[in-house]
C-alpha atoms as a PDB file:
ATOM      1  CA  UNK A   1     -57.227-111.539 115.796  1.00  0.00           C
ATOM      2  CA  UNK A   2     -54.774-108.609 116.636  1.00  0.00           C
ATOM      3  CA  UNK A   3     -52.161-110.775 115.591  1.00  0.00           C
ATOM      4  CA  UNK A   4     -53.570-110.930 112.109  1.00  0.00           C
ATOM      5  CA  UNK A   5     -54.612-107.296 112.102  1.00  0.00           C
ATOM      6  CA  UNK A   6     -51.127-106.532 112.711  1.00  0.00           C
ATOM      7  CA  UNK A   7     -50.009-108.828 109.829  1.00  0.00           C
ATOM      8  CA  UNK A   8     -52.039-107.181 107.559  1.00  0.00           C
ATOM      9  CA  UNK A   9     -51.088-103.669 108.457  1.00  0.00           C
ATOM     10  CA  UNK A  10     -47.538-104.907 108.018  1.00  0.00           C
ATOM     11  CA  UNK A  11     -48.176-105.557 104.225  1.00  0.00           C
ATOM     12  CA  UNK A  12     -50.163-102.651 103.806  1.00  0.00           C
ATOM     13  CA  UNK A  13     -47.249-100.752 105.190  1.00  0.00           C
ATOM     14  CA  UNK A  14     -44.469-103.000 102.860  1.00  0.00           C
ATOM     15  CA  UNK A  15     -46.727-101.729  99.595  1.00  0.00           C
ATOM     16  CA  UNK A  16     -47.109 -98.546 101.045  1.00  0.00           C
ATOM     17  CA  UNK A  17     -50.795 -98.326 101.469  1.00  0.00           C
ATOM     18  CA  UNK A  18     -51.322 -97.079 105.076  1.00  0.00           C
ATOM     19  CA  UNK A  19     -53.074 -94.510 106.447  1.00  0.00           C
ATOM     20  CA  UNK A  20     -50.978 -92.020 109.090  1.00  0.00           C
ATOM     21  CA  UNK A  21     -53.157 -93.594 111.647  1.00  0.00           C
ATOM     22  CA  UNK A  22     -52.402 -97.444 110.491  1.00  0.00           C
ATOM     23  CA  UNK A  23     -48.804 -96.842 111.186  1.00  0.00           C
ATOM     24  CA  UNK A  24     -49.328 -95.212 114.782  1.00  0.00           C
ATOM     25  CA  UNK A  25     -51.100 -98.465 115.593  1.00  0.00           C
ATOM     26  CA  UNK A  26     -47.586-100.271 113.598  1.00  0.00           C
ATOM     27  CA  UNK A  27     -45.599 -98.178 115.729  1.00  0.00           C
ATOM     28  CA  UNK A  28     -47.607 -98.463 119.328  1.00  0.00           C
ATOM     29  CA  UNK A  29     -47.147-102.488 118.396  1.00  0.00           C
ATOM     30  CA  UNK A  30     -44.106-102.111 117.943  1.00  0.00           C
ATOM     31  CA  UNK A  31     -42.876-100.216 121.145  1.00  0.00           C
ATOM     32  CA  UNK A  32     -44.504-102.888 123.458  1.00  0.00           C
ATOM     33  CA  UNK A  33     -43.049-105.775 124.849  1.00  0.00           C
ATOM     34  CA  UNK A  34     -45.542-108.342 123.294  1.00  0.00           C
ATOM     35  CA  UNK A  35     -44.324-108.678 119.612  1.00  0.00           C
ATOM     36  CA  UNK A  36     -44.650-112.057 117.940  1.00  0.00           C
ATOM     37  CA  UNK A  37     -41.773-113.670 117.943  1.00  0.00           C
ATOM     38  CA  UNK A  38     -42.088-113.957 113.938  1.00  0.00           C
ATOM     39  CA  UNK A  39     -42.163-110.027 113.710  1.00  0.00           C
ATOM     40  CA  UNK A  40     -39.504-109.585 115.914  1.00  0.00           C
ATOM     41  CA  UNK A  41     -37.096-108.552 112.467  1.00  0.00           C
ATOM     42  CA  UNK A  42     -39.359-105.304 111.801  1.00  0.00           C
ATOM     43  CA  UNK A  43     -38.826-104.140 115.701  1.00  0.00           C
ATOM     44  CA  UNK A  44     -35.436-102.625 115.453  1.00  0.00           C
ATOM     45  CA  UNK A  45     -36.898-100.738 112.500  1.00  0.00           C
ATOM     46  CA  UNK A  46     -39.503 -99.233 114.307  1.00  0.00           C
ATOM     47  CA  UNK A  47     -37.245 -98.191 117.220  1.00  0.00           C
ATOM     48  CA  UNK A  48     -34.951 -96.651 115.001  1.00  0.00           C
ATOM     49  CA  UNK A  49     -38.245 -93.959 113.105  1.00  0.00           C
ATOM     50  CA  UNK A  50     -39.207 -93.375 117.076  1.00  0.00           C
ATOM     51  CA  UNK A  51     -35.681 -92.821 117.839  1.00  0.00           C
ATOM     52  CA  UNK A  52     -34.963 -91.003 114.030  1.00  0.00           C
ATOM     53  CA  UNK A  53     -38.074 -88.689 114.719  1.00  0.00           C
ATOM     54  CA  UNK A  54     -36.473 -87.036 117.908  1.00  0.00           C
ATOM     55  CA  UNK A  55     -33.569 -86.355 116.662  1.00  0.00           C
ATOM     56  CA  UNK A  56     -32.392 -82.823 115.665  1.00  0.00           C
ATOM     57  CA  UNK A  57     -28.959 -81.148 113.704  1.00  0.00           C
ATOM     58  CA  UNK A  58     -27.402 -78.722 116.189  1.00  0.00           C
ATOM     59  CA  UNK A  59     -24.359 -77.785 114.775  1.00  0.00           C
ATOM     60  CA  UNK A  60     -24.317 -74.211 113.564  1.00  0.00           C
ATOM     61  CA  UNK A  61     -23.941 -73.567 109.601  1.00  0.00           C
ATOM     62  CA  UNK A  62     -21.727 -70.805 109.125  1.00  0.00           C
ATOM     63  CA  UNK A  63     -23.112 -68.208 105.897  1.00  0.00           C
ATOM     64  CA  UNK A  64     -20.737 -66.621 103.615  1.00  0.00           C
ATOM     65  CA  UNK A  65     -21.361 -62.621 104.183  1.00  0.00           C
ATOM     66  CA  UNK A  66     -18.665 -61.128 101.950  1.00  0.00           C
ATOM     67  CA  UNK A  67     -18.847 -60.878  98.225  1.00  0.00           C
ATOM     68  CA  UNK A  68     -16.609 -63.614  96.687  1.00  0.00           C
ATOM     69  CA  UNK A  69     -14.703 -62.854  93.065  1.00  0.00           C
ATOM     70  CA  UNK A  70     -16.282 -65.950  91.530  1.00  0.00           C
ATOM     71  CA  UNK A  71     -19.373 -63.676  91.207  1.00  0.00           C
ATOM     72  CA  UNK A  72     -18.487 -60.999  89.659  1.00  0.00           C
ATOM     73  CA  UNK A  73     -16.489 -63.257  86.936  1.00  0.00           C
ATOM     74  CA  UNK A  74     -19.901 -64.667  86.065  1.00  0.00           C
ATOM     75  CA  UNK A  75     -21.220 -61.190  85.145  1.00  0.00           C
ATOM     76  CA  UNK A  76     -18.218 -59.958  83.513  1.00  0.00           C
ATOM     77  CA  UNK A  77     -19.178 -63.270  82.017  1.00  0.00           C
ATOM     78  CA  UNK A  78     -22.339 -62.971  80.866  1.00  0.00           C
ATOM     79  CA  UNK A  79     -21.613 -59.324  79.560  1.00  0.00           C
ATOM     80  CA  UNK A  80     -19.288 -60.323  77.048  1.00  0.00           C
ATOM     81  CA  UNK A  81     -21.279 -63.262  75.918  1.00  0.00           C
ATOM     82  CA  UNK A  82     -24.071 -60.518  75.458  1.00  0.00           C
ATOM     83  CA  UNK A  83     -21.619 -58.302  73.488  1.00  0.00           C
ATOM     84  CA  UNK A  84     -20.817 -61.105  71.222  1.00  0.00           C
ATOM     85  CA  UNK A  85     -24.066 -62.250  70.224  1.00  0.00           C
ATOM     86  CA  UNK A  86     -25.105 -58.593  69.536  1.00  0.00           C
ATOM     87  CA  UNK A  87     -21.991 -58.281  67.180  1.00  0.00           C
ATOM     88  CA  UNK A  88     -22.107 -61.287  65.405  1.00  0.00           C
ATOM     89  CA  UNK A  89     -26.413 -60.629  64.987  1.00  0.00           C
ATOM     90  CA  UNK A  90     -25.657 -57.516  63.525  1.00  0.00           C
ATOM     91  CA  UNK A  91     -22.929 -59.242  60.890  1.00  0.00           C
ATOM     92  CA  UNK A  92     -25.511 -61.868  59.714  1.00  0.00           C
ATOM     93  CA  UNK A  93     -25.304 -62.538  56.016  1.00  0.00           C
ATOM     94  CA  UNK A  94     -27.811 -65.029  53.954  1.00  0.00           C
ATOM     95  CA  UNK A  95     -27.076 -68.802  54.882  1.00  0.00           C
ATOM     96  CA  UNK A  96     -28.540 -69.611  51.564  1.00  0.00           C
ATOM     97  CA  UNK A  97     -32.218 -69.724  49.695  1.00  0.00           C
ATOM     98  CA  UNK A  98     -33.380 -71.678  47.170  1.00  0.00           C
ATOM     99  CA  UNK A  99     -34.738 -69.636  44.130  1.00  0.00           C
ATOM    100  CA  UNK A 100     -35.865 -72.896  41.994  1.00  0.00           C
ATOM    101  CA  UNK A 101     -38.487 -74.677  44.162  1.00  0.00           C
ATOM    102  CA  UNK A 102     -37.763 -78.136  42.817  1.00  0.00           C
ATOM    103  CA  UNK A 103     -34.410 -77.742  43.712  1.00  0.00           C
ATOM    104  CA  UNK A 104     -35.412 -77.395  47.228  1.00  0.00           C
ATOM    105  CA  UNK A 105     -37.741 -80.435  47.140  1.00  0.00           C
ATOM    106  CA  UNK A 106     -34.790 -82.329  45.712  1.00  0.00           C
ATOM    107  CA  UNK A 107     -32.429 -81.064  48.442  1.00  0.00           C
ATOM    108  CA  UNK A 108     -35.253 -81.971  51.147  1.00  0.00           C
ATOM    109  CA  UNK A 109     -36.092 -85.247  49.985  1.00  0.00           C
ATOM    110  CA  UNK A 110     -32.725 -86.091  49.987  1.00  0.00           C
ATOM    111  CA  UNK A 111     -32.224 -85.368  53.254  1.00  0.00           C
ATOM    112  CA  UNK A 112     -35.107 -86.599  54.783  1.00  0.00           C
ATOM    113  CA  UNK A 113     -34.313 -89.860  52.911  1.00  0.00           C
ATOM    114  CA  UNK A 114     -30.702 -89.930  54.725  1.00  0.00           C
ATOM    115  CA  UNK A 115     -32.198 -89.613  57.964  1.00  0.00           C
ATOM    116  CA  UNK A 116     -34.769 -91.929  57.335  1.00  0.00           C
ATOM    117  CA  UNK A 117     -32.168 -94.099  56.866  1.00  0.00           C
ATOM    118  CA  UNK A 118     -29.879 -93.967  59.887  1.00  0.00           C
ATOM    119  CA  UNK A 119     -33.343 -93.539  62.080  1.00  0.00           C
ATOM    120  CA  UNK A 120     -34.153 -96.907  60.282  1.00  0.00           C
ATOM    121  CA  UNK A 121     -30.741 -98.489  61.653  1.00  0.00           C
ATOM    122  CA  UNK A 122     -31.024 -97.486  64.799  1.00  0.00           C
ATOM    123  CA  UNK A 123     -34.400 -98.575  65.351  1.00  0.00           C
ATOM    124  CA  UNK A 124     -33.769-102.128  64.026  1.00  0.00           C
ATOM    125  CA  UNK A 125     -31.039-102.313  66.579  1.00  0.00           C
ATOM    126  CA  UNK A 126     -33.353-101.867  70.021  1.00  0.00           C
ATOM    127  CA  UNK A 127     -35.422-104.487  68.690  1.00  0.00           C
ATOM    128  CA  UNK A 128     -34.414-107.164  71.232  1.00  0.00           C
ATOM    129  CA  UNK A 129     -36.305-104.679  73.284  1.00  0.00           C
ATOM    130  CA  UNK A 130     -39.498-106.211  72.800  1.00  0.00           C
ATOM    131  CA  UNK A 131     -38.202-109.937  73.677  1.00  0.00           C
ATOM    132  CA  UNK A 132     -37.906-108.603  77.033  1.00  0.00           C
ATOM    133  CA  UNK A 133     -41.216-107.396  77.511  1.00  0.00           C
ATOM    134  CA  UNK A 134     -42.324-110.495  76.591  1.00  0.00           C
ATOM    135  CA  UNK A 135     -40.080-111.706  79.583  1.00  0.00           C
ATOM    136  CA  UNK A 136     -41.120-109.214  81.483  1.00  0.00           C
ATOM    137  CA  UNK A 137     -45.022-110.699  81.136  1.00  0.00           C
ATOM    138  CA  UNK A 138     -44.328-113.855  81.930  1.00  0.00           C
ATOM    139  CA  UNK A 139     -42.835-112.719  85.330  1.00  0.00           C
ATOM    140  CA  UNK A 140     -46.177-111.601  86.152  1.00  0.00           C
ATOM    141  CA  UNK A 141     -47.607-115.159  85.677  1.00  0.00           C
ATOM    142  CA  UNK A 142     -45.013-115.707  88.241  1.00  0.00           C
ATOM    143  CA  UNK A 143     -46.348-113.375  91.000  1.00  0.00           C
ATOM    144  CA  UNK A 144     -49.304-114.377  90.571  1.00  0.00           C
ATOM    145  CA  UNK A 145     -48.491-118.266  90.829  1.00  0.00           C
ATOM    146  CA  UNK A 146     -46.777-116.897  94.265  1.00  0.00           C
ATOM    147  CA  UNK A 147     -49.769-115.049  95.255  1.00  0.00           C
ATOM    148  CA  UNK A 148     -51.967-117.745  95.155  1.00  0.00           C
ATOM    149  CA  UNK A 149     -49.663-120.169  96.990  1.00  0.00           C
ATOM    150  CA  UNK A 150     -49.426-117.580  99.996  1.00  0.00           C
ATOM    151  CA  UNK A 151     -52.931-117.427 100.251  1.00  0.00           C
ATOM    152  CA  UNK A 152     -53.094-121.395 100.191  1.00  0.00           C
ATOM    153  CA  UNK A 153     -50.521-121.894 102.753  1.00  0.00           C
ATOM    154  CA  UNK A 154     -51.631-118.774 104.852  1.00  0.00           C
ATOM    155  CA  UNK A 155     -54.496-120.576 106.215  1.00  0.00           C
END
């Protein structure tokens, strides 16, 4: 019966479904000398998180206190990338209006029409995509077909 409890906690614990407390009772399994001899693969594992969990870094880190150059390059950076936006914001001249309305729509429609186009293309060639999802479903028939037979041959 604890056997089986364990078994089950095991999967739970593959799928990630357990509780903080379900893994203490993994773990205190685990750390005893009576593990199945079919579990014996996850016991090294659970050595190594008891053994992982006590470890600690001890080696000092060592902070940079003085100013370096590379900082004060990014603000004389960012001050003349400031400088030129103002200038070249104050210099602004018309990019270019339409005074005839159906000249516009013309000018739109065109457009739009050219990247309806290459949109189009581009579209039509992802269009194996959907050939794999219908792979993709079929593998699930698959799981399930191995679900089944675990359940059959578990008891």
């Amino acid at each position: 019966m604890v056997l089986n409890n364990i078994e089950k906690l095991l999967e739970k614990y593959e799928n990630g479904e357990t509780s903080i407390k379900e893994e203490h009772v993994l773990k205190n399994y685990f750390k005893s000398d009576t593990v199945a001899p079919h579990l014996e693969m996850y016991k090294p594992m659970f050595d190594y998180f008891l053994v992982n969990k006590e470890e600690q870094y001890t080696k000092d880190v060592p902070l940079k206190t003085k100013p370096s150059i590379y900082k004060w390059i990014s603000v004389a950076a960012v001050a003349v990338l400031l400088l030129g936006v103002y200038f070249t914001s104050s210099n602004r001249q018309d990019l270019g209006t339409y005074n005839d309305p159906q000249i516009a729509f013309n000018d739109f429609s065109n457009s739009m029409e050219l990247i309806s186009k290459q949109f189009n293309k581009g579209a039509s060639t992802v269009g194996y995509l959907e050939e794999v999802n219908k792979g993709t479903s079929t593998l699930g028939y698959l799981n399930e077909i191995e679900n089944t037979t675990r359940i059959i041959f578990k008891k």
